[in-house]
Protein backbone atom coordinates (compact mmCIF):
# COMPACT_ATOMS: atom_id res chain seq x y z
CA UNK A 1 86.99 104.75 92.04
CA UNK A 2 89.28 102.27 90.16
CA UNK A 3 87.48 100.29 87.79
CA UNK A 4 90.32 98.93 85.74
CA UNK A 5 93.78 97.75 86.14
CA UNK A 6 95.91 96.60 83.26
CA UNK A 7 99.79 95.55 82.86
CA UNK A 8 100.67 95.95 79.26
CA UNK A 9 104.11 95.31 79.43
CA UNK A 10 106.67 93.38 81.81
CA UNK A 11 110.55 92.87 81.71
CA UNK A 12 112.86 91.39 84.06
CA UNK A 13 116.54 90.88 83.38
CA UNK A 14 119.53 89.34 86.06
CA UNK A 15 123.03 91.65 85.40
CA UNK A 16 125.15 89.02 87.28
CA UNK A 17 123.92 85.16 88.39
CA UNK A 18 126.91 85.40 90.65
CA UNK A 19 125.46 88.23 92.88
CA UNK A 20 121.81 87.11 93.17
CA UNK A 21 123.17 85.61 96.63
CA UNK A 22 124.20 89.34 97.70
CA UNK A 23 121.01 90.73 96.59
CA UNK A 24 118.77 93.20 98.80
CA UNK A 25 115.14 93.79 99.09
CA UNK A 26 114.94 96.29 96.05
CA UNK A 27 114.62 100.09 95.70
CA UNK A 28 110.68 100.24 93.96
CA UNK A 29 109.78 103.50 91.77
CA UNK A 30 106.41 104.05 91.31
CA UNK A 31 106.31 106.50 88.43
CA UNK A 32 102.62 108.17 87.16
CA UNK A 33 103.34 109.14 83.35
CA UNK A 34 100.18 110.46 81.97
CA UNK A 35 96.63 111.00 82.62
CA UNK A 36 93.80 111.31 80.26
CA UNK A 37 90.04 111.96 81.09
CA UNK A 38 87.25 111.15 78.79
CA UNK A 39 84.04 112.22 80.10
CA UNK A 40 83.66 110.79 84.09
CA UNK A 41 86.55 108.50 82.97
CA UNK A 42 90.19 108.91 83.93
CA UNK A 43 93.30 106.53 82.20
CA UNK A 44 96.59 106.86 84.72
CA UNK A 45 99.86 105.49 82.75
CA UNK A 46 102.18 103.80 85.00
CA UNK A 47 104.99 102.17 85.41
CA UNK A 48 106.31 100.39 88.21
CA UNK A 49 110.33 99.88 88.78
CA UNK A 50 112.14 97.38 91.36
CA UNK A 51 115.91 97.94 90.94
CA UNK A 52 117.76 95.12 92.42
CA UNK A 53 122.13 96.00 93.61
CA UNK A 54 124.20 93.68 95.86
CA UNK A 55 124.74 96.20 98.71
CA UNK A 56 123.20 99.24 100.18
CA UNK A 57 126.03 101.84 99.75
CA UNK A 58 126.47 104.30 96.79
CA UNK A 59 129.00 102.50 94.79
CA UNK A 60 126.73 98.97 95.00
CA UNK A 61 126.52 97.44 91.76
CA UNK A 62 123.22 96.55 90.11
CA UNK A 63 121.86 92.46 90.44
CA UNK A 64 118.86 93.23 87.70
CA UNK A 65 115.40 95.07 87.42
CA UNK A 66 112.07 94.17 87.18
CA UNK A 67 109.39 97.13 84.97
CA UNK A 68 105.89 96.78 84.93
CA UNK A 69 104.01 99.28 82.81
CA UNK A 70 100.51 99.54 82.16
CA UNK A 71 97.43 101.72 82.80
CA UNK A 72 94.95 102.07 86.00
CA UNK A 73 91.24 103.39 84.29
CA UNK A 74 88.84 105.38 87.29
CA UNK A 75 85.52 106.57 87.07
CA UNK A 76 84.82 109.69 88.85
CA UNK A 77 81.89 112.81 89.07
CA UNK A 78 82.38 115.79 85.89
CA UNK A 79 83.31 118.06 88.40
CA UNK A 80 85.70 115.78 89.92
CA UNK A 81 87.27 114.64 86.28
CA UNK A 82 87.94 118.70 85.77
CA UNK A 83 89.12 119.30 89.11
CA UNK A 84 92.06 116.27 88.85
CA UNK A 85 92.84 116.90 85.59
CA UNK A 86 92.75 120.89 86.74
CA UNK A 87 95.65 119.65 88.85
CA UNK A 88 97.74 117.25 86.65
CA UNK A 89 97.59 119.80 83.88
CA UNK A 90 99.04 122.34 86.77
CA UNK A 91 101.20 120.46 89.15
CA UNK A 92 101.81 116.85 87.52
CA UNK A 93 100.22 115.15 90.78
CA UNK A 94 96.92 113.57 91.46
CA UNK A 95 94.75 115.05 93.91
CA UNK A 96 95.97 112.99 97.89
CA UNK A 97 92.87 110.76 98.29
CA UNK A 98 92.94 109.66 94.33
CA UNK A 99 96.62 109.68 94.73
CA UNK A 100 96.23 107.12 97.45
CA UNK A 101 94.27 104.86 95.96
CA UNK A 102 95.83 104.88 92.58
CA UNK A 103 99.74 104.29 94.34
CA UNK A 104 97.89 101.60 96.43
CA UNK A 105 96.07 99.71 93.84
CA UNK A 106 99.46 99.53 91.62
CA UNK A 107 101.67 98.53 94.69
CA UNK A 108 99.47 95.53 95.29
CA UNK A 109 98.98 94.40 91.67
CA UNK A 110 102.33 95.42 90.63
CA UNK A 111 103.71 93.41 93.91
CA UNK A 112 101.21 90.48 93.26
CA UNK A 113 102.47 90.03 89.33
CA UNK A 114 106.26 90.87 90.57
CA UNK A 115 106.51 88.27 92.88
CA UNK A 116 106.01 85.51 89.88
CA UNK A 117 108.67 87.23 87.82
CA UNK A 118 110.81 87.42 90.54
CA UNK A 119 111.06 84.06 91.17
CA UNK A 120 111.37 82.75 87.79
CA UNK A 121 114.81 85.32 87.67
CA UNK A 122 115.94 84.40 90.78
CA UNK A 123 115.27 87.93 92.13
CA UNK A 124 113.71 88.74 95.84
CA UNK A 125 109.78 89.67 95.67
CA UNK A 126 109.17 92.99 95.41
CA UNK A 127 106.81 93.31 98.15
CA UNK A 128 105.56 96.78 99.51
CA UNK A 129 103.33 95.33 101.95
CA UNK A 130 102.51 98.70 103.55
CA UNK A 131 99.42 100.68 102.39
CA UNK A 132 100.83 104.24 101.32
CA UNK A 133 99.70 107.36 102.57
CA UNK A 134 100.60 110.44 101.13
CA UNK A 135 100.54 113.83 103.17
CA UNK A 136 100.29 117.42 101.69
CA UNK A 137 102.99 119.94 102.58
């Protein structure tokens, strides 16, 4: 269960003034960088990356980025806290149901706090308004 969310650092920077008209919506990387458990708590280190180009081919050039970076904190059982970090330590994911609602909580916040920078650069919001689900092979 998330009991935390913080944003510890934001940028935002516009390449080209000239080609915020050709903008698209942007490409959004949601990256998990580390996790840490102390006792039934759990620290995921995120950060959150909307790249902004002027076209939708290969060669497109880039309009600017928005990164948001910060940390989601979780409370979860002992036996839980071994079994995800079991998993990270093994495989470098999060077990599908945590997974979920980690990727979840940061595409709202991350979209929520986005959508201010984005209009102070000029840049479209980068909205992911679509709850993720994430299926196991």
């Amino acid at each position: 269960m998330i009991t935390g969310f913080n944003i510890y650092s934001v940028e935002g920077r516009v390449e080209s003034v000239e080609q915020l008209a050709l903008q698209r919506f942007p490409k959004i990387n949601v990256n998990l960088e580390d996790v840490k458990a102390d006792n039934e708590n759990i620290s995921v280190k995120y950060s959150f990356v909307a790249d902004y180009f002027n076209g939708d081919s290969q060669n497109s050039k880039s309009v600017g980025q928005m990164k948001l970076s910060g940390e989601v904190e979780l409370k979860e059982s002992k036996d839980n806290v071994e079994k995800i970090m079991k998993k990270w330590g093994e495989q470098h994911i999060l077990p599908t149901e945590l997974a979920e609602e980690v990727m979840n909580g940061i595409n709202f916040r991350c979209s929520a706090t986005g959508t201010l920078v984005a209009y102070s650069l000029g840049l479209i919001p980068p909205l992911g308004i679509s709850q993720i689900k994430i299926q196991e092979q």
